[in-house]
PDB file of N, CA and C in Angstrom:
ATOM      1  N   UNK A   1     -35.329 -78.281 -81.656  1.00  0.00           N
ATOM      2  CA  UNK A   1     -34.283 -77.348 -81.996  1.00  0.00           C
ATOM      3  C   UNK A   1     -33.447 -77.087 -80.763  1.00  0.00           C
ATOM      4  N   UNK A   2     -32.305 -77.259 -80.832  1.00  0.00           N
ATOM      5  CA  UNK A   2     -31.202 -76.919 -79.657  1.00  0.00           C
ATOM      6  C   UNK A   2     -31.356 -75.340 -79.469  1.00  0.00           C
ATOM      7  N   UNK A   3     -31.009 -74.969 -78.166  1.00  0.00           N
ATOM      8  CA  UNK A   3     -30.995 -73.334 -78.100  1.00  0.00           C
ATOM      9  C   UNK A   3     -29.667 -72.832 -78.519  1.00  0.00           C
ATOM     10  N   UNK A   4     -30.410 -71.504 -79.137  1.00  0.00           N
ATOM     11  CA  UNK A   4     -29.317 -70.967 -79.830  1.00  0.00           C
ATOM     12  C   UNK A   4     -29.326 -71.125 -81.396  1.00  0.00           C
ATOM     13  N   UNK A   5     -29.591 -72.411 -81.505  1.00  0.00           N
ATOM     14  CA  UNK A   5     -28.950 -72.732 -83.245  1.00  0.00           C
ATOM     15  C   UNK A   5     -30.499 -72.414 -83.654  1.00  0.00           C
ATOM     16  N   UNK A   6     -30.130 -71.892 -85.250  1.00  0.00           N
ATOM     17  CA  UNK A   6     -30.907 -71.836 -86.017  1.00  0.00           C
ATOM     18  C   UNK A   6     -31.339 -72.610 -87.165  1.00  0.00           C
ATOM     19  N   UNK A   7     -31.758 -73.568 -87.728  1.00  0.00           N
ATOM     20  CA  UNK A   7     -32.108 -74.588 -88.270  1.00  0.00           C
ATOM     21  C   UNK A   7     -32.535 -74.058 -89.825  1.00  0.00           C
ATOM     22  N   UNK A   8     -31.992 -74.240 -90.973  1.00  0.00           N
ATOM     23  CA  UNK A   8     -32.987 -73.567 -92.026  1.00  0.00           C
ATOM     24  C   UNK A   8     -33.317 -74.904 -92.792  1.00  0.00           C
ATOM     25  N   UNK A   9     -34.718 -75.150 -93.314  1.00  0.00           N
ATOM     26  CA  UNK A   9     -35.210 -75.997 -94.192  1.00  0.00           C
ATOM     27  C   UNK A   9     -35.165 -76.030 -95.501  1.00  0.00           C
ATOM     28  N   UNK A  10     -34.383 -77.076 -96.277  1.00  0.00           N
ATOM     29  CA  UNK A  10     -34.660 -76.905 -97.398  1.00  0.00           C
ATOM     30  C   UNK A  10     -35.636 -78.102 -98.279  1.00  0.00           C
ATOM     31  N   UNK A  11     -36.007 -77.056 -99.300  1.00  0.00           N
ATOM     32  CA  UNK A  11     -37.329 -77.787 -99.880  1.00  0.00           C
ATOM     33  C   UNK A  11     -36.369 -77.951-102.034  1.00  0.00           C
ATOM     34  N   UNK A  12     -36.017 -79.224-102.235  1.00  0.00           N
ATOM     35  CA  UNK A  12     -35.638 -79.357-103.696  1.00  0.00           C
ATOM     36  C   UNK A  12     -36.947 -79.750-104.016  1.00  0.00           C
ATOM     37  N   UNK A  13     -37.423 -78.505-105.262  1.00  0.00           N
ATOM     38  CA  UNK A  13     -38.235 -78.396-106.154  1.00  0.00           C
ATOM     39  C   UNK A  13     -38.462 -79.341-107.691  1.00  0.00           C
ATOM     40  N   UNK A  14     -38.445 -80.139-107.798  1.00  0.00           N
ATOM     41  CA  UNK A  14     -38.420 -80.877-109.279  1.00  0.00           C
ATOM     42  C   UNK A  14     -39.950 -80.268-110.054  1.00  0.00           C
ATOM     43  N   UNK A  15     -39.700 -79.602-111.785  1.00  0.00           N
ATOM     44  CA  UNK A  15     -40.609 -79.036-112.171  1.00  0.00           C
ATOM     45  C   UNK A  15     -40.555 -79.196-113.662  1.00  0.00           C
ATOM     46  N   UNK A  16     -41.167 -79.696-114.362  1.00  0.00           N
ATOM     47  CA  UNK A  16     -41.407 -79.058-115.987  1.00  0.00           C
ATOM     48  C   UNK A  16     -41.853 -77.445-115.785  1.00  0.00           C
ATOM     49  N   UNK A  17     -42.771 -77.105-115.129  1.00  0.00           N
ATOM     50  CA  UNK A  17     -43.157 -75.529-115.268  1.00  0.00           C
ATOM     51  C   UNK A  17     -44.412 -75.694-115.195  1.00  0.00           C
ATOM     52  N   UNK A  18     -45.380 -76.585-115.041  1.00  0.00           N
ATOM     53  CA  UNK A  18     -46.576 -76.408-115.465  1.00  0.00           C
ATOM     54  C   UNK A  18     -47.153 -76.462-113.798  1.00  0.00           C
ATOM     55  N   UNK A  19     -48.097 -75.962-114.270  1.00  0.00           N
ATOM     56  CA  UNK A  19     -48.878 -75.413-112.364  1.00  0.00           C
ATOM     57  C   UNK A  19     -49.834 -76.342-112.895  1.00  0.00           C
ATOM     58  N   UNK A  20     -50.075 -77.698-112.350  1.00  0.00           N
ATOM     59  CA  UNK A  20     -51.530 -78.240-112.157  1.00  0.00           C
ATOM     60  C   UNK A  20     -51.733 -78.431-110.937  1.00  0.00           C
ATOM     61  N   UNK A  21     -51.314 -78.385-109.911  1.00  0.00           N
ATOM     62  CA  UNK A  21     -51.907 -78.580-108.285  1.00  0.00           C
ATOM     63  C   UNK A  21     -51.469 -78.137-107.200  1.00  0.00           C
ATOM     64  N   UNK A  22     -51.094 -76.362-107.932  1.00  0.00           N
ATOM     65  CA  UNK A  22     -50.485 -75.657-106.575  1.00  0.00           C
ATOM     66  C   UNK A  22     -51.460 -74.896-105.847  1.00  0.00           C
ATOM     67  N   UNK A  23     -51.054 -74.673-104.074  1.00  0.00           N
ATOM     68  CA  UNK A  23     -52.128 -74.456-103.385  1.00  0.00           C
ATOM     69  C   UNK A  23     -52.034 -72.656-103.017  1.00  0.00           C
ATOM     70  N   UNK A  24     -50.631 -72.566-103.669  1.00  0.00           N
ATOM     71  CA  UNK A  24     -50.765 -70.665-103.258  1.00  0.00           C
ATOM     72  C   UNK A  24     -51.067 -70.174-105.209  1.00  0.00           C
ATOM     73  N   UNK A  25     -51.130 -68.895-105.259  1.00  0.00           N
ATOM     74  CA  UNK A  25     -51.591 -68.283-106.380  1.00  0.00           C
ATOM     75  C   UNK A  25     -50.189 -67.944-107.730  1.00  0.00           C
ATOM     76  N   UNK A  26     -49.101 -67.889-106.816  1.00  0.00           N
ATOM     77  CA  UNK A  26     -47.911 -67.606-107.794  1.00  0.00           C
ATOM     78  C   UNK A  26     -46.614 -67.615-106.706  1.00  0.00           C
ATOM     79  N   UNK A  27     -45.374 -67.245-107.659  1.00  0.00           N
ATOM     80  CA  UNK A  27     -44.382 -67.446-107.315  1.00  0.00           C
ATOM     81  C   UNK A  27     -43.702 -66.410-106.682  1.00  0.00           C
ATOM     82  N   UNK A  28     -44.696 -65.178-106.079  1.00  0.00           N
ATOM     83  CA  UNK A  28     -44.555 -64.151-104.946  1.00  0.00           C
ATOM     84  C   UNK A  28     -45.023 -64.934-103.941  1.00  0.00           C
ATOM     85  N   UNK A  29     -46.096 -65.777-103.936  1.00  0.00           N
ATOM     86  CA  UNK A  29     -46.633 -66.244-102.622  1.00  0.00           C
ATOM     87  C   UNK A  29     -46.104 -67.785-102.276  1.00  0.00           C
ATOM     88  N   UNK A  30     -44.842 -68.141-103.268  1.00  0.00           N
ATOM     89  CA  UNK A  30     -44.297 -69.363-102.976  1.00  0.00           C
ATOM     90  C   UNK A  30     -42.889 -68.788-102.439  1.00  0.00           C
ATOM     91  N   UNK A  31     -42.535 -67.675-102.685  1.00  0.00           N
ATOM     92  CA  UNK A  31     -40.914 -67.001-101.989  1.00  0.00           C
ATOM     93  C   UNK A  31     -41.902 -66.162-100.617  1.00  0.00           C
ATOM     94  N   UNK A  32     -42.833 -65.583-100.752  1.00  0.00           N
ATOM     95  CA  UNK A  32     -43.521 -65.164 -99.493  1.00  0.00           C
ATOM     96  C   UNK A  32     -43.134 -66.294 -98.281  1.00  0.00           C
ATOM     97  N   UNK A  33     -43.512 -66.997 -98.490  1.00  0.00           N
ATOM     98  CA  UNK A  33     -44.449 -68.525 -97.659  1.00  0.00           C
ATOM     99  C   UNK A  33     -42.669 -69.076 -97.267  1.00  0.00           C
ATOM    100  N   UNK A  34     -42.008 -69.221 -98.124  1.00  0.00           N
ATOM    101  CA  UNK A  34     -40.608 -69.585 -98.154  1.00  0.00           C
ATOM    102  C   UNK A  34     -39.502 -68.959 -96.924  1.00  0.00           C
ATOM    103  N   UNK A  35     -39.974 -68.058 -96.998  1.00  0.00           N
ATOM    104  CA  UNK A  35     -39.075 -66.922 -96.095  1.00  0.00           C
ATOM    105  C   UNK A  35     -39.718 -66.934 -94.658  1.00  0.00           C
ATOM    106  N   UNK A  36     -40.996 -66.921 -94.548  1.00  0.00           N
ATOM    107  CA  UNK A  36     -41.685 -66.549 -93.982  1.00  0.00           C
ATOM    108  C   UNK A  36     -41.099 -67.892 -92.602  1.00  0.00           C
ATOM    109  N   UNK A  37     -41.178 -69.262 -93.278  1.00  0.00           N
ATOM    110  CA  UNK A  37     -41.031 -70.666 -92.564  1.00  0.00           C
ATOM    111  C   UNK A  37     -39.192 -70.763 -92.751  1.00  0.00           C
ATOM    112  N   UNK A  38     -38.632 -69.741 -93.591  1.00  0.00           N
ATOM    113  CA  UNK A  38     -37.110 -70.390 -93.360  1.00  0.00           C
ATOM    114  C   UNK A  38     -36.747 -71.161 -94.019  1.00  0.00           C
ATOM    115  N   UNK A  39     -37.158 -71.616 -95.494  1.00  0.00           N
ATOM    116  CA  UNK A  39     -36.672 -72.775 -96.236  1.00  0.00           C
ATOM    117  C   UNK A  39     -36.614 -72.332 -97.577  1.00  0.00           C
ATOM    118  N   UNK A  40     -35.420 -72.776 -97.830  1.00  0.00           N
ATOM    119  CA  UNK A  40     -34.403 -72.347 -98.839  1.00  0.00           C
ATOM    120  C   UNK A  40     -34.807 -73.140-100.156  1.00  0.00           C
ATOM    121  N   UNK A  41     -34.633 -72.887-101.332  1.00  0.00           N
ATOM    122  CA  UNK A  41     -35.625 -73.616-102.207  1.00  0.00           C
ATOM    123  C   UNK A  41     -34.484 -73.708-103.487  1.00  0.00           C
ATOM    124  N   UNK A  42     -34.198 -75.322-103.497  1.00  0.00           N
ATOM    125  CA  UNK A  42     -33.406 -75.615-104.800  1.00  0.00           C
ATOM    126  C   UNK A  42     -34.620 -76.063-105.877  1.00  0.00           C
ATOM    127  N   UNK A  43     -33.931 -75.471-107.068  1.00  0.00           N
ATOM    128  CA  UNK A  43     -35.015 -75.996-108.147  1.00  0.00           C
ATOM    129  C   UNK A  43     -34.600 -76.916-109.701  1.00  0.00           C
ATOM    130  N   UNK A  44     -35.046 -78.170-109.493  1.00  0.00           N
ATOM    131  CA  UNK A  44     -34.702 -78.420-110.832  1.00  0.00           C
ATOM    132  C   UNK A  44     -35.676 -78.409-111.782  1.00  0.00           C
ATOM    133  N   UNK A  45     -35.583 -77.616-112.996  1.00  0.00           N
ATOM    134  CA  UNK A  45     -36.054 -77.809-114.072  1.00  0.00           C
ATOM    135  C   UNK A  45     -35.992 -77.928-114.951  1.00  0.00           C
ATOM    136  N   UNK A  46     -36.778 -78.862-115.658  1.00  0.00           N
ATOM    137  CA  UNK A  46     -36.505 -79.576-117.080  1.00  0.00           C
ATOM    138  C   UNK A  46     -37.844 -78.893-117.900  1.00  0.00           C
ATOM    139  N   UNK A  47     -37.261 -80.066-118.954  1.00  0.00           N
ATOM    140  CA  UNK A  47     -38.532 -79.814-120.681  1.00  0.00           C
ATOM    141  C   UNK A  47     -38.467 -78.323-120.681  1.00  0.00           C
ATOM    142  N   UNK A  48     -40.090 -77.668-120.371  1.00  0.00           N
ATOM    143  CA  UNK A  48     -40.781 -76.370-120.682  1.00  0.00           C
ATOM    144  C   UNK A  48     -40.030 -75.289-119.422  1.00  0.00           C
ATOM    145  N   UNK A  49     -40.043 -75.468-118.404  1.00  0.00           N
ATOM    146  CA  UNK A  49     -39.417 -74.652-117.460  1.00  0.00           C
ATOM    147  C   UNK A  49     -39.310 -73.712-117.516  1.00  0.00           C
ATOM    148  N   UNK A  50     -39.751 -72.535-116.964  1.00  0.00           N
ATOM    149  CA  UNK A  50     -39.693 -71.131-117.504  1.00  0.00           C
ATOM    150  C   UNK A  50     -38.737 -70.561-116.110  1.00  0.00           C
ATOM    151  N   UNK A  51     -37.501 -70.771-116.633  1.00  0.00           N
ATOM    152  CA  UNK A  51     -36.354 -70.512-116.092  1.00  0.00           C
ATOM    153  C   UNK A  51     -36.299 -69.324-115.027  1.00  0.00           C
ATOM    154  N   UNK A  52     -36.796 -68.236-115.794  1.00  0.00           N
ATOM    155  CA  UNK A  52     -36.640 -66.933-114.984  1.00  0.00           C
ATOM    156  C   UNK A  52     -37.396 -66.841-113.645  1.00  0.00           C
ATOM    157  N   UNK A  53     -38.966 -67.160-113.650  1.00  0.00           N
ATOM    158  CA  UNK A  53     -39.311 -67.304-112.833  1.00  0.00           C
ATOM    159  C   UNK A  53     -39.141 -68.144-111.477  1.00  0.00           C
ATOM    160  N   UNK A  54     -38.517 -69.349-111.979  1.00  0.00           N
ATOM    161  CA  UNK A  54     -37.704 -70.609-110.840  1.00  0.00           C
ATOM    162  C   UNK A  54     -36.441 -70.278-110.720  1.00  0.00           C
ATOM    163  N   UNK A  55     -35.503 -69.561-111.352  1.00  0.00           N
ATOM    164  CA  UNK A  55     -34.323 -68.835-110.900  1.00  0.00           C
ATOM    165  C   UNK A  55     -34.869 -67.853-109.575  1.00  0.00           C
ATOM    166  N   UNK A  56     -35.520 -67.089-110.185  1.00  0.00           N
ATOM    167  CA  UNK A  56     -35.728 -66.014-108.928  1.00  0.00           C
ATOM    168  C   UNK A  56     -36.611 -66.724-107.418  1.00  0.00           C
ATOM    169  N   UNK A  57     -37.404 -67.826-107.883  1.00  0.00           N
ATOM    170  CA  UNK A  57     -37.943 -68.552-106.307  1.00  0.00           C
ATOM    171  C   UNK A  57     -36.459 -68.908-105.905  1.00  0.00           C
ATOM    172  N   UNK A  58     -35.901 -69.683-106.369  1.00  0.00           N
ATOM    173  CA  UNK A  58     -34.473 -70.010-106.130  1.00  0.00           C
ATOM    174  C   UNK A  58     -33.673 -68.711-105.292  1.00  0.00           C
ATOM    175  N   UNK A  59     -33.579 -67.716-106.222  1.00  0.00           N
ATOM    176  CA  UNK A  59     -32.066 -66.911-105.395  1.00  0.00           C
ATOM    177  C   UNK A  59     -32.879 -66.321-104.252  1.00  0.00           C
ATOM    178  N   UNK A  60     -34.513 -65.733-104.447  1.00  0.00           N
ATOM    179  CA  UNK A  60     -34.738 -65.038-103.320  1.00  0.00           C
ATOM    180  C   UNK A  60     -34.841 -65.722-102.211  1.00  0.00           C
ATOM    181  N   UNK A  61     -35.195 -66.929-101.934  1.00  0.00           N
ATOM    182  CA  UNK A  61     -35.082 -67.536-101.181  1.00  0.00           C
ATOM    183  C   UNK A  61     -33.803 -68.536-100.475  1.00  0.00           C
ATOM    184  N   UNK A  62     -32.886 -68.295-101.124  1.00  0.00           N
ATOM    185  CA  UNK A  62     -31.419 -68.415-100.808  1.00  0.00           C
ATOM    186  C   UNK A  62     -30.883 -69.821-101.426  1.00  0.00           C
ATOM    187  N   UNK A  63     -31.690 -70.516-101.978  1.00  0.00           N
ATOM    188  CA  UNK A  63     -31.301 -71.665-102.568  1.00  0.00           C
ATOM    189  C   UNK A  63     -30.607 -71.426-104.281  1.00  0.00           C
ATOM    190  N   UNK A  64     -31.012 -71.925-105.087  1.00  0.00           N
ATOM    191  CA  UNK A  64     -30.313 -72.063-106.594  1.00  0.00           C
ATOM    192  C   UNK A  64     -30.948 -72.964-107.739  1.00  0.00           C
ATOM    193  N   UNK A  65     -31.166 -72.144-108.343  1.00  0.00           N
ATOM    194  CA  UNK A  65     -31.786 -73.022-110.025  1.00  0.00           C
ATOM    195  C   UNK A  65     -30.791 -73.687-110.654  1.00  0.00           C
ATOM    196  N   UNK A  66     -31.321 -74.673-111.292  1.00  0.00           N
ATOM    197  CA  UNK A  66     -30.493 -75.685-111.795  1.00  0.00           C
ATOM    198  C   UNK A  66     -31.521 -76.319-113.022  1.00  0.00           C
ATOM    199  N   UNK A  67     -31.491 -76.387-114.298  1.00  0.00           N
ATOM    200  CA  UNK A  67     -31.290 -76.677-115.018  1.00  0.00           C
ATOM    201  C   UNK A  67     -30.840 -78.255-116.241  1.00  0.00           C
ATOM    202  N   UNK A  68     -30.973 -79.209-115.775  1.00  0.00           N
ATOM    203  CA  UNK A  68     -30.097 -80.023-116.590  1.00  0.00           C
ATOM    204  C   UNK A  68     -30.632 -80.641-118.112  1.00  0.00           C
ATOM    205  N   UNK A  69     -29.503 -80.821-118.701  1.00  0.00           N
ATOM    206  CA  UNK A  69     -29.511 -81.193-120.165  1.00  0.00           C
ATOM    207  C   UNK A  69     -30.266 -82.738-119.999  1.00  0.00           C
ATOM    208  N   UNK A  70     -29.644 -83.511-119.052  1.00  0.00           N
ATOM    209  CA  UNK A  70     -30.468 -85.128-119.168  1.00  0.00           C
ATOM    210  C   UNK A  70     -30.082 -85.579-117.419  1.00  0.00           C
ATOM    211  N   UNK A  71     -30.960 -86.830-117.450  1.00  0.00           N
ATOM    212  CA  UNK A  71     -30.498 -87.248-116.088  1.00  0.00           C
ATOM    213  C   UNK A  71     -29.349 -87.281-115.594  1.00  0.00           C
ATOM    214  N   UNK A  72     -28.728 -87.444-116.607  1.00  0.00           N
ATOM    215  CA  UNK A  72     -27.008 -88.129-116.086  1.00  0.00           C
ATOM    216  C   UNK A  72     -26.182 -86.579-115.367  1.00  0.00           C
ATOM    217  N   UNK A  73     -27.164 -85.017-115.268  1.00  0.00           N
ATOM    218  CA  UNK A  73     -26.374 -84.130-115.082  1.00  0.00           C
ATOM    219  C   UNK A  73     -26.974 -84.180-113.450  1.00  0.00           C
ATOM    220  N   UNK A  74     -27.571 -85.078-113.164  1.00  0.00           N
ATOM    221  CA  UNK A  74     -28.303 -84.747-111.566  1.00  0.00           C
ATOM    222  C   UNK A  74     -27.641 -85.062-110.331  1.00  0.00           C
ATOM    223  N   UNK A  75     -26.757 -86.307-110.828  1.00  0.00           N
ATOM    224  CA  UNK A  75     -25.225 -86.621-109.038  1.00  0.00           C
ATOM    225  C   UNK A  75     -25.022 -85.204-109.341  1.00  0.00           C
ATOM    226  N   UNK A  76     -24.239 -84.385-110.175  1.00  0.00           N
ATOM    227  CA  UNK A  76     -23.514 -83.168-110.173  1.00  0.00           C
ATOM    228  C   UNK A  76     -24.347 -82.751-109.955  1.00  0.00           C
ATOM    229  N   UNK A  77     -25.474 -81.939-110.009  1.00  0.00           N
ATOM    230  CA  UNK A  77     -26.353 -81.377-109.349  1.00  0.00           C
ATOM    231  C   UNK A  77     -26.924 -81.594-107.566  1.00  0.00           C
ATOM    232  N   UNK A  78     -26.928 -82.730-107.324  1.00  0.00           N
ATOM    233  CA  UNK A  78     -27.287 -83.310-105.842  1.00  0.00           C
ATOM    234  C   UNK A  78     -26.250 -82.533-104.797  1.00  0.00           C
ATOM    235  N   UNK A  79     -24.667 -83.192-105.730  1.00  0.00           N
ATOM    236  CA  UNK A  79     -23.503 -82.997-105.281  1.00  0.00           C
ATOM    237  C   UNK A  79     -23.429 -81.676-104.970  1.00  0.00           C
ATOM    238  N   UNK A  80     -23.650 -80.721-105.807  1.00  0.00           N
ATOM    239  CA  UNK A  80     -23.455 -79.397-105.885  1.00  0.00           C
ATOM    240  C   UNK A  80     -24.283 -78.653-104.332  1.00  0.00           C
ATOM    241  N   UNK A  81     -25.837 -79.167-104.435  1.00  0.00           N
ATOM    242  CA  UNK A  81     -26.213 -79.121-103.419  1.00  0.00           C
ATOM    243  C   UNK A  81     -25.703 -79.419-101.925  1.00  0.00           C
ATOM    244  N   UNK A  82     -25.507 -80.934-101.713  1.00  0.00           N
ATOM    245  CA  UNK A  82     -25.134 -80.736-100.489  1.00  0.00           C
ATOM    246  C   UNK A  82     -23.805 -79.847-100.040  1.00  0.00           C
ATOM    247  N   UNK A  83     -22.747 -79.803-101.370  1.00  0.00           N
ATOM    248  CA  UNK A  83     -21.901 -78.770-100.739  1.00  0.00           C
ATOM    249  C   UNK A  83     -22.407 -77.942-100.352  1.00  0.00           C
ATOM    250  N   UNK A  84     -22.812 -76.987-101.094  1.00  0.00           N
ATOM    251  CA  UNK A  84     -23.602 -75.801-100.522  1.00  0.00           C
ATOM    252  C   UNK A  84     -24.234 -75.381 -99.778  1.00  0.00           C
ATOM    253  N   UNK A  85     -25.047 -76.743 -98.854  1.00  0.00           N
ATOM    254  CA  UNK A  85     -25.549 -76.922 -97.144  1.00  0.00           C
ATOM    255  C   UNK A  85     -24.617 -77.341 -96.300  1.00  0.00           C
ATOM    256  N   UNK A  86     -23.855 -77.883 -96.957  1.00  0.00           N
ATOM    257  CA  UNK A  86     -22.435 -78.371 -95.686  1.00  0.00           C
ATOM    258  C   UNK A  86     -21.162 -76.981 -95.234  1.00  0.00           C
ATOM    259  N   UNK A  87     -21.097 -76.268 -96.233  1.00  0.00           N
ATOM    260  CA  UNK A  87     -20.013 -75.444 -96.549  1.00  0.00           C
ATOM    261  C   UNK A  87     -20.506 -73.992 -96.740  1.00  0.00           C
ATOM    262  N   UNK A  88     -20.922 -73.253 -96.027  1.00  0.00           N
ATOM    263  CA  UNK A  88     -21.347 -71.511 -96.042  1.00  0.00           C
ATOM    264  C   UNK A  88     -20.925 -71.028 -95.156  1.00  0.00           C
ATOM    265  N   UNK A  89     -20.888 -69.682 -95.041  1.00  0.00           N
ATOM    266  CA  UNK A  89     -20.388 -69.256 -93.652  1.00  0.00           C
ATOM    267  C   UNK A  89     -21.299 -68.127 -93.593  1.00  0.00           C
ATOM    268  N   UNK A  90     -21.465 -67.152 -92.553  1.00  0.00           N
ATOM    269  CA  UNK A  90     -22.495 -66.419 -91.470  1.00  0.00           C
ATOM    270  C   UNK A  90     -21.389 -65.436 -91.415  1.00  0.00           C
ATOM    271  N   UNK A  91     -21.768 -64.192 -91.869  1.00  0.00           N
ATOM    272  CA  UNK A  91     -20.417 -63.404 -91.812  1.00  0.00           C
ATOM    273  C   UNK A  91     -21.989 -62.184 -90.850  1.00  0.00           C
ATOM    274  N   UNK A  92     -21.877 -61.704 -89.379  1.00  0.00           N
ATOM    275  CA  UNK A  92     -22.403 -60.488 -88.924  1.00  0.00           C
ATOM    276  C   UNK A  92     -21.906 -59.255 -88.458  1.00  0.00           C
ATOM    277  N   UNK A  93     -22.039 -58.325 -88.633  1.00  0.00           N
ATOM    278  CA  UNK A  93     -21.459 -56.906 -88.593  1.00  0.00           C
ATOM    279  C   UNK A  93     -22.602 -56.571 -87.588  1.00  0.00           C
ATOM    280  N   UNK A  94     -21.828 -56.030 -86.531  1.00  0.00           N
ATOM    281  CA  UNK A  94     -22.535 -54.681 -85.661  1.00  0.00           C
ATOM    282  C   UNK A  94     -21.759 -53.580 -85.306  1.00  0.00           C
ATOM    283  N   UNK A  95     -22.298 -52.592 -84.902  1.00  0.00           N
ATOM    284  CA  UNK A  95     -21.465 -51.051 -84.845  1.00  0.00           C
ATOM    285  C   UNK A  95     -22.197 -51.109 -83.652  1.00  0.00           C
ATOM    286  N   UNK A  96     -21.362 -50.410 -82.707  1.00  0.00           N
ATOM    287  CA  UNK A  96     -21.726 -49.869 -81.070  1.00  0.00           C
ATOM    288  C   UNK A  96     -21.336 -48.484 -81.262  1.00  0.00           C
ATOM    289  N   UNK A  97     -20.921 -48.066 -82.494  1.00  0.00           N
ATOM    290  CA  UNK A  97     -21.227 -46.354 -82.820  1.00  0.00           C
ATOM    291  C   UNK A  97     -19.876 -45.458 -82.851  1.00  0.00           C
ATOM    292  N   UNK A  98     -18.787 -46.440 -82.928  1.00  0.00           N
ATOM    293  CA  UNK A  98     -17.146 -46.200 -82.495  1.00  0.00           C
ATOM    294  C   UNK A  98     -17.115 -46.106 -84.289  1.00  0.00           C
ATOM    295  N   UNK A  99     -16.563 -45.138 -84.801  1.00  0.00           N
ATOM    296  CA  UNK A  99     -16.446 -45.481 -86.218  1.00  0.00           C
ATOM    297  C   UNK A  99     -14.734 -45.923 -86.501  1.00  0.00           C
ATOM    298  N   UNK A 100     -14.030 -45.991 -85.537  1.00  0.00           N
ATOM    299  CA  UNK A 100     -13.011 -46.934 -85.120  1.00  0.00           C
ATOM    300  C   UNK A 100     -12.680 -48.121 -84.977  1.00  0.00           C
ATOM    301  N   UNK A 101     -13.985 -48.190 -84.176  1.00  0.00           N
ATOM    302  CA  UNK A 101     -14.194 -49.930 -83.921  1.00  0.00           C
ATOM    303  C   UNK A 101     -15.152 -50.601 -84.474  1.00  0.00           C
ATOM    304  N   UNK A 102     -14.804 -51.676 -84.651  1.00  0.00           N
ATOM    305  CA  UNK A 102     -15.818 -52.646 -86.217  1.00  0.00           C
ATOM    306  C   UNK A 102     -15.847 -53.945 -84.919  1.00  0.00           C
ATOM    307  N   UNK A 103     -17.314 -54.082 -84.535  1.00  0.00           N
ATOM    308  CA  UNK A 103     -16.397 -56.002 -84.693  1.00  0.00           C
ATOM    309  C   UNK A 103     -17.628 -56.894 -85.356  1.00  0.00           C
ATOM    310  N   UNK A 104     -16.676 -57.493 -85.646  1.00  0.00           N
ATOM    311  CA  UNK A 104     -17.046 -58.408 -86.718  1.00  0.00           C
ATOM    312  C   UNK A 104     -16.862 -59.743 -86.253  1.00  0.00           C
ATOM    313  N   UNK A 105     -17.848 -60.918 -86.609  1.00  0.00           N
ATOM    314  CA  UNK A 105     -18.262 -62.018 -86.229  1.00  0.00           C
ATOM    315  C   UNK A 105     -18.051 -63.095 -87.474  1.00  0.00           C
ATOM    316  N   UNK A 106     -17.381 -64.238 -87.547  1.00  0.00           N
ATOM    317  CA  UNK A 106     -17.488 -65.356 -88.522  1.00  0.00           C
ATOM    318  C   UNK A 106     -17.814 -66.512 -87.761  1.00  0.00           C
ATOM    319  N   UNK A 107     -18.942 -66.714 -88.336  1.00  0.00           N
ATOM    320  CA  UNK A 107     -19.255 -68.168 -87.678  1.00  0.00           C
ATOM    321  C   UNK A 107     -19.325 -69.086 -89.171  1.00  0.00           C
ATOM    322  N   UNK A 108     -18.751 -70.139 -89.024  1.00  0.00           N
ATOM    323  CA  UNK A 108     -18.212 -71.474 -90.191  1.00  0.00           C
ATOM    324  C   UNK A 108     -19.430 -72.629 -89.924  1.00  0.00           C
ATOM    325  N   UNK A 109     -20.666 -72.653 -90.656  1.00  0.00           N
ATOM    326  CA  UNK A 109     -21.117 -74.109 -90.257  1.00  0.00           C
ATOM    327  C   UNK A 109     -21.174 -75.252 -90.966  1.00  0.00           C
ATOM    328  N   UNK A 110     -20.948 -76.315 -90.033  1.00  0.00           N
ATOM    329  CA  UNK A 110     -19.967 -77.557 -90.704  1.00  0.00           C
ATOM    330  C   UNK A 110     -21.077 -78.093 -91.448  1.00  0.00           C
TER     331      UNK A 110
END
């Protein structure tokens, strides 16, 4: 890791929904574990998928559920992804206690 930069990992999830060989207990201790290491969690799920629960590993962990009707919806899906790692921005606010003065920080990463 270069100094300074912060690196976040992402982990794309492919799932019907069915738990046969997971090593934590549920999907508090898969957004726990997530946050904890910094990696952002896209999810695709098909067939049975129980949406709500892989939506929310998804948003709490800063990534996005996704859904598709058949294979052919997955370039648009991939696509969708890497925009969304190429193209965000870092917006930070601090106060030094001036309720006058704001400053404010945009950092753009490519």
């Amino acid at each position: 890791m270069l100094s300074g930069q912060n690196f976040t990992k992402v982990a794309i999830l492919f799932t019907d929904g069915m738990d046969n060989a997971s090593l934590l207990e549920n999907s508090n201790d898969v957004i726990s574990m997530s946050r904890k290491e910094n990696v952002r969690v896209f999810v695709i799920g098909y067939s049975m998928a129980n949406r709500e629960i892989l939506t929310s590993i998804a948003l709490q962990t800063g990534g996005r559920a996704y859904f598709p009707n058949s294979a052919t919806d997955l370039p648009a899906i991939f696509a969708e992804i890497y925009q969304f790692l190429n193209v965000h921005y870092i917006v930070t606010y601090t106060s030094d206690g001036d309720k006058n003065k704001k400053n404010v920080r945009l950092t753009v990463s490519p």
